[in-house]
C-alpha atoms as a PDB file:
ATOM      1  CA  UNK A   1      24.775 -22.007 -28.232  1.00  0.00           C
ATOM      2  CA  UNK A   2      26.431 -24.532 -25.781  1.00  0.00           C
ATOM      3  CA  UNK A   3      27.761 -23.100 -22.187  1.00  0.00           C
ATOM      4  CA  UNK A   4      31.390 -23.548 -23.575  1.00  0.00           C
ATOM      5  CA  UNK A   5      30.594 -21.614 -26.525  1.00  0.00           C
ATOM      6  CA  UNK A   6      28.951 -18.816 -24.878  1.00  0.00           C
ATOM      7  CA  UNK A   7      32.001 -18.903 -22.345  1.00  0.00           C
ATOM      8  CA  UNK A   8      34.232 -18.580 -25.369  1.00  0.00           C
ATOM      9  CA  UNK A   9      31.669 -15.717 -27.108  1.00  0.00           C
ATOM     10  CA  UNK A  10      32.570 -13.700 -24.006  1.00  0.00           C
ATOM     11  CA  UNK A  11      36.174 -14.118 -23.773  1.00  0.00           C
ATOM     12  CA  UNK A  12      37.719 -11.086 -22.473  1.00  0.00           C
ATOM     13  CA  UNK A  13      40.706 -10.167 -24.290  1.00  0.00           C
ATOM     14  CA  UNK A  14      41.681  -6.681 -23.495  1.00  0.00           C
ATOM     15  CA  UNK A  15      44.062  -5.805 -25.492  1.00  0.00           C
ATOM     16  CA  UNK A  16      42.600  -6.813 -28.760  1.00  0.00           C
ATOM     17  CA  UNK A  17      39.650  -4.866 -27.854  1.00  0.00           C
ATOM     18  CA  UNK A  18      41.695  -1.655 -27.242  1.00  0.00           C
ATOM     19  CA  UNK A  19      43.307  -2.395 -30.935  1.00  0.00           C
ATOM     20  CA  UNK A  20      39.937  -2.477 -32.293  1.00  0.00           C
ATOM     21  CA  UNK A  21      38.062   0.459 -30.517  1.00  0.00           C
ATOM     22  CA  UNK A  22      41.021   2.916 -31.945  1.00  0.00           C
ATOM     23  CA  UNK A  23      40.040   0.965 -35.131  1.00  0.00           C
ATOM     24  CA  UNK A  24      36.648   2.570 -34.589  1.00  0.00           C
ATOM     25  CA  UNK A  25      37.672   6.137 -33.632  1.00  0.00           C
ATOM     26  CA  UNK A  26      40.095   6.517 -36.807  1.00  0.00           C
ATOM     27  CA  UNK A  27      36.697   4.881 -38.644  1.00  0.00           C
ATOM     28  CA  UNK A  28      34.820   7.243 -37.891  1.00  0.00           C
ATOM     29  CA  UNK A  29      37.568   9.978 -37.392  1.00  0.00           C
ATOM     30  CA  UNK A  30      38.373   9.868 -40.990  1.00  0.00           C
ATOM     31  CA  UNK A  31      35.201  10.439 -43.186  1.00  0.00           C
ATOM     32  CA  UNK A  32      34.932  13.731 -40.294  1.00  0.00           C
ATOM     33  CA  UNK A  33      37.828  15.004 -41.039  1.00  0.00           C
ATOM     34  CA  UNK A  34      37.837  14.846 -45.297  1.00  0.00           C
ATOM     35  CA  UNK A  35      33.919  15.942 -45.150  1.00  0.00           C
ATOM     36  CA  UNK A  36      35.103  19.033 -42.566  1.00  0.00           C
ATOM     37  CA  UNK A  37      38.000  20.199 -45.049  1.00  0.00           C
ATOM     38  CA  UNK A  38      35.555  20.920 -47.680  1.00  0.00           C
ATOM     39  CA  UNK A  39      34.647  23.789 -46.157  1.00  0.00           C
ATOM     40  CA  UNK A  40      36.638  26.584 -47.181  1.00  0.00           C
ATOM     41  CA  UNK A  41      35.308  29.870 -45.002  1.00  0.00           C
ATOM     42  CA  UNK A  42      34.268  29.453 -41.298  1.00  0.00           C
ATOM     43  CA  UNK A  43      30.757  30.281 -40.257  1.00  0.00           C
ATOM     44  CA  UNK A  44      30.911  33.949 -39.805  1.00  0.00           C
ATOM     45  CA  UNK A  45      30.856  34.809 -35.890  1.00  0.00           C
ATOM     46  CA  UNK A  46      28.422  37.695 -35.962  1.00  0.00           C
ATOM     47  CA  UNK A  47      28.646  40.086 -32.761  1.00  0.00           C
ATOM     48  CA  UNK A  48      25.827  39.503 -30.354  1.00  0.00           C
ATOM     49  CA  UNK A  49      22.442  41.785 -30.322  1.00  0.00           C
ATOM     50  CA  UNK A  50      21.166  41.840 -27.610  1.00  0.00           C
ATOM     51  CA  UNK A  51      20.323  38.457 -25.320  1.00  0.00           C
ATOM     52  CA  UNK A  52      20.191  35.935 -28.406  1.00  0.00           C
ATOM     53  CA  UNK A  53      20.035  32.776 -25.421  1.00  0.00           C
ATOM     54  CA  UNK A  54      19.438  34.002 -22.259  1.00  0.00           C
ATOM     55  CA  UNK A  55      21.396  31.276 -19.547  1.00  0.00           C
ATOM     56  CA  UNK A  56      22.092  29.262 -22.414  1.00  0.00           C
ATOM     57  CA  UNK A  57      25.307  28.181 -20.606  1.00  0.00           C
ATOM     58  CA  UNK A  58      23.475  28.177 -17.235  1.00  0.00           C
ATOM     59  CA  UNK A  59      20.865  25.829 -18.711  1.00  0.00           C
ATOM     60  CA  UNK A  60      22.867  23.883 -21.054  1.00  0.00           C
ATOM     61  CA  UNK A  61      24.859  21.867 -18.089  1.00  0.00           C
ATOM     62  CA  UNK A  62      21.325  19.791 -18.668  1.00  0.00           C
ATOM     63  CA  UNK A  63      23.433  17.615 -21.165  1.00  0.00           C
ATOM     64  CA  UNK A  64      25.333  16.670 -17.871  1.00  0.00           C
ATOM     65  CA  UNK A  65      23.150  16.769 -14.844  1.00  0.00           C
ATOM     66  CA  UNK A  66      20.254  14.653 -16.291  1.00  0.00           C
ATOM     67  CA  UNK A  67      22.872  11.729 -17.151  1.00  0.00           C
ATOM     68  CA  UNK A  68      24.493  11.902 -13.748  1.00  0.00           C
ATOM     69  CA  UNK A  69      21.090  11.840 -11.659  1.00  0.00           C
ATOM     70  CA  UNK A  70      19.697   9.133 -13.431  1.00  0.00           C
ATOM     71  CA  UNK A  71      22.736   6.712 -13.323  1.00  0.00           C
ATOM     72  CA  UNK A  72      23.428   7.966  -9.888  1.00  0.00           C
ATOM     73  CA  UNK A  73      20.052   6.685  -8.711  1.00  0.00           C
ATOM     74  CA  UNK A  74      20.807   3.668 -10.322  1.00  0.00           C
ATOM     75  CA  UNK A  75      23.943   3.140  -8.788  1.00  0.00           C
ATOM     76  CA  UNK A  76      24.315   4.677  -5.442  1.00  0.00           C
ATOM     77  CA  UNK A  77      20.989   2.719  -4.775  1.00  0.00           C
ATOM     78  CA  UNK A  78      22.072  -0.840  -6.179  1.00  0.00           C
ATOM     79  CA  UNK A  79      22.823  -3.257  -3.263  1.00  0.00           C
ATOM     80  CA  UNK A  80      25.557  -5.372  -5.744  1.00  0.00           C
ATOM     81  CA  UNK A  81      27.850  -2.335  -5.942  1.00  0.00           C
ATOM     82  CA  UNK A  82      29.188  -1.152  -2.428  1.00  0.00           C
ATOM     83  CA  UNK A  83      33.591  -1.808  -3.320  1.00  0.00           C
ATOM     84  CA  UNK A  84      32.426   0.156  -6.609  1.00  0.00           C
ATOM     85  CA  UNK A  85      30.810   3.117  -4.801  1.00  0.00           C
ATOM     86  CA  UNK A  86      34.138   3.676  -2.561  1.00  0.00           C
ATOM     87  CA  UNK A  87      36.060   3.840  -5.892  1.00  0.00           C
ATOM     88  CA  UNK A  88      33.455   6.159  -7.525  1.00  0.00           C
ATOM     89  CA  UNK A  89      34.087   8.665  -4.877  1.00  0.00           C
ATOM     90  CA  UNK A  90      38.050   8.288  -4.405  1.00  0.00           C
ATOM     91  CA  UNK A  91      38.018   8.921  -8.003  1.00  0.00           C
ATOM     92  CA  UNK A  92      35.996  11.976  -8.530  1.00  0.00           C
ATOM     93  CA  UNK A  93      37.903  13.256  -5.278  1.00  0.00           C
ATOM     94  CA  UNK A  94      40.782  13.031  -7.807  1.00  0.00           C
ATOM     95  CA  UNK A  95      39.281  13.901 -11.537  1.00  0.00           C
ATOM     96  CA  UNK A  96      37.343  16.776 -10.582  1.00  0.00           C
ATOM     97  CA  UNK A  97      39.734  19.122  -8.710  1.00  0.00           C
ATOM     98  CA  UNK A  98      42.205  18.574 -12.189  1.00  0.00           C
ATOM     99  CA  UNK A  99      39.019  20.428 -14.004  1.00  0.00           C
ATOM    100  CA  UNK A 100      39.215  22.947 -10.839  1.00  0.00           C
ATOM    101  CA  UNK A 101      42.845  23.414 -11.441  1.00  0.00           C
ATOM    102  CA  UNK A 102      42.316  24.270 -14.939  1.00  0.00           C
ATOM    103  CA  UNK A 103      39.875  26.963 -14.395  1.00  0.00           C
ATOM    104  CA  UNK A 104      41.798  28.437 -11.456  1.00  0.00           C
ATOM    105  CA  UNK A 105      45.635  28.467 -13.276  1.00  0.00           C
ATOM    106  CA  UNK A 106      44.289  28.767 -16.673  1.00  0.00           C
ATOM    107  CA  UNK A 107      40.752  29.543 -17.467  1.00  0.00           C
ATOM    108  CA  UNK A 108      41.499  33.389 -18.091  1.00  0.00           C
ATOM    109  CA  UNK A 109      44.099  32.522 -20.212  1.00  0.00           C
ATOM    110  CA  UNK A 110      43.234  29.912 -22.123  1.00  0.00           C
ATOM    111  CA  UNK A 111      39.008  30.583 -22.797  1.00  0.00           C
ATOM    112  CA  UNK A 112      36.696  33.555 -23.058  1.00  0.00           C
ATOM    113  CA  UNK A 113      33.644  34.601 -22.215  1.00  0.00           C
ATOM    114  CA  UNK A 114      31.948  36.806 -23.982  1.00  0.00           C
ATOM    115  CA  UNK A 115      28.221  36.416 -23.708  1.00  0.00           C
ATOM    116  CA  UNK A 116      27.451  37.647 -20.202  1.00  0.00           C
ATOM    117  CA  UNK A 117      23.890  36.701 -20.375  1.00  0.00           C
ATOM    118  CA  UNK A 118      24.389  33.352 -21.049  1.00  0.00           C
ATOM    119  CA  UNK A 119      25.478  32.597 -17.343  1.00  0.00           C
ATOM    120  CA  UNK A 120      23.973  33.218 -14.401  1.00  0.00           C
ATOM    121  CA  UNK A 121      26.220  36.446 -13.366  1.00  0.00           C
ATOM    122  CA  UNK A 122      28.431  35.048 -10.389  1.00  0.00           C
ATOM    123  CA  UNK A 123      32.298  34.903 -11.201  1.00  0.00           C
ATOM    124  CA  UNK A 124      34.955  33.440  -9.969  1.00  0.00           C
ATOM    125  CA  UNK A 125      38.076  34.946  -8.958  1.00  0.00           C
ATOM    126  CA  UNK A 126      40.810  32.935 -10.841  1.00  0.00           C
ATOM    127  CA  UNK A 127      44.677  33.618 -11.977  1.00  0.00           C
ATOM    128  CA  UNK A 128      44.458  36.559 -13.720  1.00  0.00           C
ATOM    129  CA  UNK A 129      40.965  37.197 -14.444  1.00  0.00           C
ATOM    130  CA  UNK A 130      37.569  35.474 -13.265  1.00  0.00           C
ATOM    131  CA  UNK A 131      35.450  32.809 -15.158  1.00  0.00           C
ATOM    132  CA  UNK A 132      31.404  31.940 -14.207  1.00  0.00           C
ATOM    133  CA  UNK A 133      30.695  29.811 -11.942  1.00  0.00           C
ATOM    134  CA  UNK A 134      28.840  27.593 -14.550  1.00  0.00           C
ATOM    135  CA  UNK A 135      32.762  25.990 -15.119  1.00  0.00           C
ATOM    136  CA  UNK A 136      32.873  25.035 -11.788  1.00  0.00           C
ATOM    137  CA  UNK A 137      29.944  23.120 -12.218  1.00  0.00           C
ATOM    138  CA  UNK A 138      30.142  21.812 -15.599  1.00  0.00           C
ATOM    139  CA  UNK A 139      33.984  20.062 -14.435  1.00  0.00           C
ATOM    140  CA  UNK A 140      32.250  18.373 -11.473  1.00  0.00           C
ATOM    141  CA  UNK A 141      28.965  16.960 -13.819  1.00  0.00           C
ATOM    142  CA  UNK A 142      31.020  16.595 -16.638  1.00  0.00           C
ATOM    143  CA  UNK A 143      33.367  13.999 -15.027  1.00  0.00           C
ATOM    144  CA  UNK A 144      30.647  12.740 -12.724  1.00  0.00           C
ATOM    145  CA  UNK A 145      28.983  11.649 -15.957  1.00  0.00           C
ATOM    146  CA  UNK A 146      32.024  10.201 -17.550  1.00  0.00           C
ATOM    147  CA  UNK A 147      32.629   8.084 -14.531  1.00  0.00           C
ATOM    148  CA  UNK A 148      29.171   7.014 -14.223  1.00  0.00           C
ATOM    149  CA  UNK A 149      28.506   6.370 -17.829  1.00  0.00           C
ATOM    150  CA  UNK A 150      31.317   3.939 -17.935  1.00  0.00           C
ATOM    151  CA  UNK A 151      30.486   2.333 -14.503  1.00  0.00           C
ATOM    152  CA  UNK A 152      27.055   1.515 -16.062  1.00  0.00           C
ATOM    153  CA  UNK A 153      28.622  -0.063 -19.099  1.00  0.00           C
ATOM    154  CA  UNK A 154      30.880  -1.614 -17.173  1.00  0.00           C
ATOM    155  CA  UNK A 155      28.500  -3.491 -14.740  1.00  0.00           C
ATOM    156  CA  UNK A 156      25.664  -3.929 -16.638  1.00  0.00           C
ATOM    157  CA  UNK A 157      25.672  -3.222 -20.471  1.00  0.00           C
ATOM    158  CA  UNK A 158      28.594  -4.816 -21.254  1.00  0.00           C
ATOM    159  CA  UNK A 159      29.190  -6.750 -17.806  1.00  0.00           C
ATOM    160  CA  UNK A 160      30.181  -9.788 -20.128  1.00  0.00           C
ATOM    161  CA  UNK A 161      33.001  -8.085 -20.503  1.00  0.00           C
ATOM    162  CA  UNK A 162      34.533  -6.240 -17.121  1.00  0.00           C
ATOM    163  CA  UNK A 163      36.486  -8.597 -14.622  1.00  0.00           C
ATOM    164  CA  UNK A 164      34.278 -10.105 -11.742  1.00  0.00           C
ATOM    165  CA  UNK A 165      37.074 -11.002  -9.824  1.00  0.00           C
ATOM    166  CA  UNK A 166      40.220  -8.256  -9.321  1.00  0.00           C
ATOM    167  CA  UNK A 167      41.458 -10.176  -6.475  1.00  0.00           C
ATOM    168  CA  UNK A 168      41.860 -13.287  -8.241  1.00  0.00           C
ATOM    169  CA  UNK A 169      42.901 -11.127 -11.618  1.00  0.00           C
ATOM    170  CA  UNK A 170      45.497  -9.446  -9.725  1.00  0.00           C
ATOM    171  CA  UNK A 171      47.284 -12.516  -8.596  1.00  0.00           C
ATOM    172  CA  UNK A 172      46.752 -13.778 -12.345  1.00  0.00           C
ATOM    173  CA  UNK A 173      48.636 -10.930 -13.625  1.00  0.00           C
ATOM    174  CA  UNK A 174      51.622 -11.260 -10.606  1.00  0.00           C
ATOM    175  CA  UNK A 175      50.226  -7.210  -9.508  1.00  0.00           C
ATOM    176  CA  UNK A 176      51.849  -5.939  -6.519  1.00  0.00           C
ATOM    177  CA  UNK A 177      51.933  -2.554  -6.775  1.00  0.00           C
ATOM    178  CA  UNK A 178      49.928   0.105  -9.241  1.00  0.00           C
ATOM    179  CA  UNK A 179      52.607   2.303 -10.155  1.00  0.00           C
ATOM    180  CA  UNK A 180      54.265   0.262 -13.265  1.00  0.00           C
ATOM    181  CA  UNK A 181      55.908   3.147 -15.892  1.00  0.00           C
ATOM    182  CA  UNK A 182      54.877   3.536 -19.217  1.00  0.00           C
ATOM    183  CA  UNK A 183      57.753   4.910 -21.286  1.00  0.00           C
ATOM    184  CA  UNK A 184      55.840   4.461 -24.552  1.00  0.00           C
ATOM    185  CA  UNK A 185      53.163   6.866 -23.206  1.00  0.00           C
ATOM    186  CA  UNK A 186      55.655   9.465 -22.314  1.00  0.00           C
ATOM    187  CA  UNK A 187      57.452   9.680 -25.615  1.00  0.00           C
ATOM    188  CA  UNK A 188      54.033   9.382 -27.269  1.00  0.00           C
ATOM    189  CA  UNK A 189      52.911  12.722 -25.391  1.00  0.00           C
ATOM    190  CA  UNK A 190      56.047  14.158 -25.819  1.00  0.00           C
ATOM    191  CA  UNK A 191      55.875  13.379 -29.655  1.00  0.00           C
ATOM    192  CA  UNK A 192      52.270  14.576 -29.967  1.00  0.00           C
ATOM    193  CA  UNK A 193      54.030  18.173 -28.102  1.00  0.00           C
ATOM    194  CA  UNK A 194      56.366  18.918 -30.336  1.00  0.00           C
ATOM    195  CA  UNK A 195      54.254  17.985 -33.612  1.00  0.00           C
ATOM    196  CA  UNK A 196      51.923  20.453 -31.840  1.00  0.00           C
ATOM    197  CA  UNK A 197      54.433  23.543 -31.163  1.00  0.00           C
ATOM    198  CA  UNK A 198      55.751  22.880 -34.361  1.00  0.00           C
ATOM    199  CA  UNK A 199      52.848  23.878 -36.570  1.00  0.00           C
ATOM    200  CA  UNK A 200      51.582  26.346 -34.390  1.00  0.00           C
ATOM    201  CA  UNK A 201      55.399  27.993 -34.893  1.00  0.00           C
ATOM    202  CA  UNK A 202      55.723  27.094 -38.482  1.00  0.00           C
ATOM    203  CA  UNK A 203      52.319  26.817 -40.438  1.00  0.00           C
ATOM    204  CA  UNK A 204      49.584  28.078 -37.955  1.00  0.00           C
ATOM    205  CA  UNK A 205      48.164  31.697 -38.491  1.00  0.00           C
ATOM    206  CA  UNK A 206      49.079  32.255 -34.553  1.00  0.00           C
ATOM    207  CA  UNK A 207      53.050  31.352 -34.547  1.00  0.00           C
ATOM    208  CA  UNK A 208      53.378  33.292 -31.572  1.00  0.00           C
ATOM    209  CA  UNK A 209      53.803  31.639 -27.820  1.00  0.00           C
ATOM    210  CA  UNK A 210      53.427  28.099 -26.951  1.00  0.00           C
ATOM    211  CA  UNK A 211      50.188  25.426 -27.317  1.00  0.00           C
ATOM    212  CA  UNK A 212      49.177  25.719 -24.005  1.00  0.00           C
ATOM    213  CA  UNK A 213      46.087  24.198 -23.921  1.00  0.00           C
ATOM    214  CA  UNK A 214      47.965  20.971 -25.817  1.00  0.00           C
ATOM    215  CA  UNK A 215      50.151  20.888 -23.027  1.00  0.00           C
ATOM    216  CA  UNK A 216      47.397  20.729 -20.544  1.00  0.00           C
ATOM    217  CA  UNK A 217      45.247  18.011 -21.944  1.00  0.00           C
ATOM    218  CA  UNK A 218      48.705  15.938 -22.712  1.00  0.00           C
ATOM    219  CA  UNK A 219      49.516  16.048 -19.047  1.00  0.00           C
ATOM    220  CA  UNK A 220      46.494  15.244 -17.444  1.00  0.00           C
ATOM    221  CA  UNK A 221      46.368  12.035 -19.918  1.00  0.00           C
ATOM    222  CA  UNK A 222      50.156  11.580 -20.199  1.00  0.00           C
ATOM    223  CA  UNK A 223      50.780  11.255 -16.711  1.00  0.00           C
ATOM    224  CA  UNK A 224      48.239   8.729 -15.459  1.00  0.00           C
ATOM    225  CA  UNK A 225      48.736   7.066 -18.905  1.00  0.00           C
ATOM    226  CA  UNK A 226      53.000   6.484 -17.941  1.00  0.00           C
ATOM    227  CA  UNK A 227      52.142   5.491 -14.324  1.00  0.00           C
ATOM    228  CA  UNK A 228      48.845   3.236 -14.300  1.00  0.00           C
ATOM    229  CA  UNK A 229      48.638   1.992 -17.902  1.00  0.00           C
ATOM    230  CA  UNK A 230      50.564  -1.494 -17.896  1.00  0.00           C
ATOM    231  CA  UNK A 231      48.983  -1.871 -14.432  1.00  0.00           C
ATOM    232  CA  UNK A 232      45.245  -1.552 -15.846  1.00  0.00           C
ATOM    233  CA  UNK A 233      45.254  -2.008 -19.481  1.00  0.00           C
ATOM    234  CA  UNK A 234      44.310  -5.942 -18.307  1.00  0.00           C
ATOM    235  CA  UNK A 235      41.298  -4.907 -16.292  1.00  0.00           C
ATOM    236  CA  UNK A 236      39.852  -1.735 -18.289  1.00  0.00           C
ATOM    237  CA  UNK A 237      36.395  -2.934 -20.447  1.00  0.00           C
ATOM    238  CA  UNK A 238      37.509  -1.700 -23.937  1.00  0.00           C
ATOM    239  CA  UNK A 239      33.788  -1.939 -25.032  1.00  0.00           C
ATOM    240  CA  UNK A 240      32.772   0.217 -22.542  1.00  0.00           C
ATOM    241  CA  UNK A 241      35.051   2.481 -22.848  1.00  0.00           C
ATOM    242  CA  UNK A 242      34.057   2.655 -26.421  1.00  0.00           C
ATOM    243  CA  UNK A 243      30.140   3.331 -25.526  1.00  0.00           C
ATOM    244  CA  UNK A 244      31.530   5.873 -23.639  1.00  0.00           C
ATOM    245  CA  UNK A 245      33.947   7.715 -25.703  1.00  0.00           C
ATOM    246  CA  UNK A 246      31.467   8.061 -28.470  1.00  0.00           C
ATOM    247  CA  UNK A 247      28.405   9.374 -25.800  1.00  0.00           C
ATOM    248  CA  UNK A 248      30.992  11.964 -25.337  1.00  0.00           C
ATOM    249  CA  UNK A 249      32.028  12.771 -27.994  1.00  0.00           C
ATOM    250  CA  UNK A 250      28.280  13.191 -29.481  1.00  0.00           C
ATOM    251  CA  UNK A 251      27.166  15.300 -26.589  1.00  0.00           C
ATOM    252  CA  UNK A 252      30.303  17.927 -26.243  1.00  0.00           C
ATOM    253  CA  UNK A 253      30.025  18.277 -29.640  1.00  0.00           C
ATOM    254  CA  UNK A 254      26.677  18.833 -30.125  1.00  0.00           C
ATOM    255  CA  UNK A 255      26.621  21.398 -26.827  1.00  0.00           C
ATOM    256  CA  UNK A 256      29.770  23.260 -28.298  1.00  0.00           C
ATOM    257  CA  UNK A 257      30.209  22.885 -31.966  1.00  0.00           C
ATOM    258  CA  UNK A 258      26.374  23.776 -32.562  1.00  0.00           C
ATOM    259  CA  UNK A 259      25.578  26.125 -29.557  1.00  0.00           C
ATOM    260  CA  UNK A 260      28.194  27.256 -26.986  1.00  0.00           C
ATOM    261  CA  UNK A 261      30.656  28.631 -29.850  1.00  0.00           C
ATOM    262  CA  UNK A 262      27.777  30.349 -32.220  1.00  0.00           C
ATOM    263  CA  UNK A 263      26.068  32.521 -29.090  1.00  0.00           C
ATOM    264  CA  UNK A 264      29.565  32.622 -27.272  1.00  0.00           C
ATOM    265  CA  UNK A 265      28.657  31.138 -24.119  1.00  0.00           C
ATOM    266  CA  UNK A 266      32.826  30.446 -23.757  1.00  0.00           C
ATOM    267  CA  UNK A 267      35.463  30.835 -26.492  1.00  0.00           C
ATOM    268  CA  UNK A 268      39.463  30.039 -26.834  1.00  0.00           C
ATOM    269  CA  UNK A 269      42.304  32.410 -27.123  1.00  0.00           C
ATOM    270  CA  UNK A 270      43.801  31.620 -30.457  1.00  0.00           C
ATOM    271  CA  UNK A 271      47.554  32.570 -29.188  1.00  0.00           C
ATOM    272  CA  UNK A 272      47.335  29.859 -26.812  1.00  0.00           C
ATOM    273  CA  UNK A 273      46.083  27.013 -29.104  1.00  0.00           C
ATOM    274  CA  UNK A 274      48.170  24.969 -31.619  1.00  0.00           C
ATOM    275  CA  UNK A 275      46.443  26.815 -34.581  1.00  0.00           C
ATOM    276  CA  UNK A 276      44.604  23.880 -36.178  1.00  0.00           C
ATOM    277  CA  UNK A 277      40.967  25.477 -36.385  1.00  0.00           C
ATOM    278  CA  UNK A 278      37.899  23.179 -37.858  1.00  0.00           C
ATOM    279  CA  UNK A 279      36.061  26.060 -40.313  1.00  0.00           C
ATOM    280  CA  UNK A 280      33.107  23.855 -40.275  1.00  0.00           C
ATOM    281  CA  UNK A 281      32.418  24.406 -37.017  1.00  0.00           C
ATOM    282  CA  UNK A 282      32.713  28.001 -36.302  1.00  0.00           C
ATOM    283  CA  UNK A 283      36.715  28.019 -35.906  1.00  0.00           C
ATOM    284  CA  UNK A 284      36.337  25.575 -33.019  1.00  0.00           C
ATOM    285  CA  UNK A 285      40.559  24.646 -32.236  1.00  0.00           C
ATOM    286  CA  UNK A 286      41.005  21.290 -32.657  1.00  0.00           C
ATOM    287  CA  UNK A 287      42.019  20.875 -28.308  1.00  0.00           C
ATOM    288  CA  UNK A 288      38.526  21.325 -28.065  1.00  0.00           C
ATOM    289  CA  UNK A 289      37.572  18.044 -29.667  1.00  0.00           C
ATOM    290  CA  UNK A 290      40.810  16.348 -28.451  1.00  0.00           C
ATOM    291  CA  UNK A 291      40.299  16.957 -25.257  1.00  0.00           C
ATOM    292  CA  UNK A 292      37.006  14.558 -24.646  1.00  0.00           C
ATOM    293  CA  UNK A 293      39.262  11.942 -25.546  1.00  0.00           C
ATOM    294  CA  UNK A 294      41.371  12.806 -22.920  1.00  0.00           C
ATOM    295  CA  UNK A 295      38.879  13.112 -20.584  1.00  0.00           C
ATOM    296  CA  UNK A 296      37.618   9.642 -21.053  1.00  0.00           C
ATOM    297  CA  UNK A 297      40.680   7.512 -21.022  1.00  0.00           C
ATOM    298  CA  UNK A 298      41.779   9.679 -18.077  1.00  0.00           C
ATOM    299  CA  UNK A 299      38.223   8.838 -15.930  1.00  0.00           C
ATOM    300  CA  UNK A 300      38.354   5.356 -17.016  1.00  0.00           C
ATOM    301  CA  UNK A 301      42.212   4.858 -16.050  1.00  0.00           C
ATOM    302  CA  UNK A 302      41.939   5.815 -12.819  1.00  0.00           C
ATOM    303  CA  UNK A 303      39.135   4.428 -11.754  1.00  0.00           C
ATOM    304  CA  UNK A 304      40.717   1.335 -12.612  1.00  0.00           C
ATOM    305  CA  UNK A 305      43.412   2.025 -11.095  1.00  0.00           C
ATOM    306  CA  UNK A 306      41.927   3.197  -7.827  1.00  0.00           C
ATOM    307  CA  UNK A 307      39.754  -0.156  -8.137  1.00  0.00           C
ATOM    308  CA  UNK A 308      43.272  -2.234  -8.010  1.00  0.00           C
ATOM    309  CA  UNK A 309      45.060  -0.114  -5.371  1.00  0.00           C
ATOM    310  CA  UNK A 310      41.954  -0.885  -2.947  1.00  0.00           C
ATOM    311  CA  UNK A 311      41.740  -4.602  -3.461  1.00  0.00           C
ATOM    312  CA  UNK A 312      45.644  -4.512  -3.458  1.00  0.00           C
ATOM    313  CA  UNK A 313      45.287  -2.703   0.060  1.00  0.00           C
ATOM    314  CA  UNK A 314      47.010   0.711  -0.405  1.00  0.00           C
ATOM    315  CA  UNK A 315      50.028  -0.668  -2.322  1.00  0.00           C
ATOM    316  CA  UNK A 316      51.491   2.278  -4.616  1.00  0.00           C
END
């Protein structure tokens, strides 16, 4: 392969690349989805007997901490990677207090935890009730990891792919400013909303109230989404933001679909979910699965855009 042909083998071309990686999430999406509704009666939840997995939440957070040590040695250690370091931490200053905020407004009312010796014993005062402190930690690892994971990708994996210049792109693209709105991403959300109230109010087995957690997960995707997308859609690395997506996907699932939900390390109030529950997988609400999704466009969007406010010099 000549240099002009491995020039043109590496082509960025971001938006294609977005087309094709929600190509691969409905591809693998759908086969879940047809092979899940064969199952016609949940797994029984059967009440606990005594200490069935002692600090199994407490220990668990494994899945997260591992990942972010490693690539954090990596990274905070590499001397090619100083501009990317300042954005690591301006964005987790950001992503992690959102998972804060969701524990403190709404962890008593939107999860439950019923297995007590699962977590360590320390409990957090919160709105309305108190949650373990294991929450606290997971938000910070689990978005730590997120970020990292895609930083990795990003530089190295798929580094054919990320832009080695966002001063030069910037001025390519005619960028002065981050904020650039999004309408399409607003009525998207606000679609996705109403679809969401209106089974839970007309089909779901739960009619009552409003889909709360919904709500949540659409704003804290929604709103960076309407505000940063046409700003960074140019500059995100669609591949690695595929690698990633699937990673966590793969892991959450695995942690909650398979453990956390069986032994009840957490669980959801129903009356507060859309009412879509996946039988297969021990009545886990569909949120649950939706939300990792969120969770990765929203780490990868920001850190973007952080990236681009910092070469553009503080210019909102």
């Amino acid at each position: 392969m000549t240099t002009d042909q491995l020039a043109e083998h590496v082509k960025r071309t971001p938006k294609k690349d977005g087309a094709v990686v929600m190509g691969f999430i409905l591809m693998i999406l759908m086969p879940t989805v047809l092979t899940l509704l064969t199952i016609r009666e949940p797994r029984v939840m059967e009440p606990l007997a005594g200490d069935p997995s002692p600090y199994g939440y407490t220990v668990s957070l494994v899945f997260f901490i591992i990942p972010t040590i490693v690539l954090a040695i990596w990274f905070l250690r590499h001397p090619a990677y100083p501009f990317q370091r300042k954005v690591f931490w301006s964005t987790i200053a950001v992503l992690v207090p959102l998972g804060f905020v969701l524990d403190i407004l709404f962890g008593h009312q939107f999860f439950t935890f019923v297995n007590h010796e699962a977590v360590m014993g320390i409990w957090v005062p919160v709105v309305g009730g108190k949650v373990p402190v294991e929450e606290f930690i997971f938000y910070f690892f689990g978005f730590t990891t997120t970020l990292l994971f895609y930083i990795w990708c990003d530089e190295y994996w798929f580094g054919a792919y990320n832009v080695p210049d966002y001063k030069h792109e910037i001025e390519e693209q005619h960028i002065d400013h981050v904020v650039q709105l999004h309408w399409n991403s607003l009525i998207i959300g606000l679609a996705v909303f109403l679809l969401a109230w209106a089974y839970k109010y007309f089909v779901s087995a739960v009619p009552d109230g409003i889909p709360g957690y919904m709500a949540f997960i659409l704003a804290v995707s929604v709103v960076p989404s309407m505000l940063f997308y046409r700003t960074t859609v140019e500059f995100i690395n669609w591949r690695a933001f595929s690698f990633v997506f699937f990673l966590m996907i793969l892991i959450p699932l695995m942690w909650e679909a398979t453990l956390a939900i069986p032994y009840q390390w957490w669980g959801y109030h129903p009356e507060v979910m859309m009412g879509i529950f996946i039988d297969g997988w021990t009545n886990l609400p569909l949120e649950a699965a939706i939300v990792w999704l969120a969770v990765t466009y929203t780490t990868v969007i920001f850190y973007e855009m952080v990236k681009i406010f910092l070469t553009l010099k503080g210019k909102i």
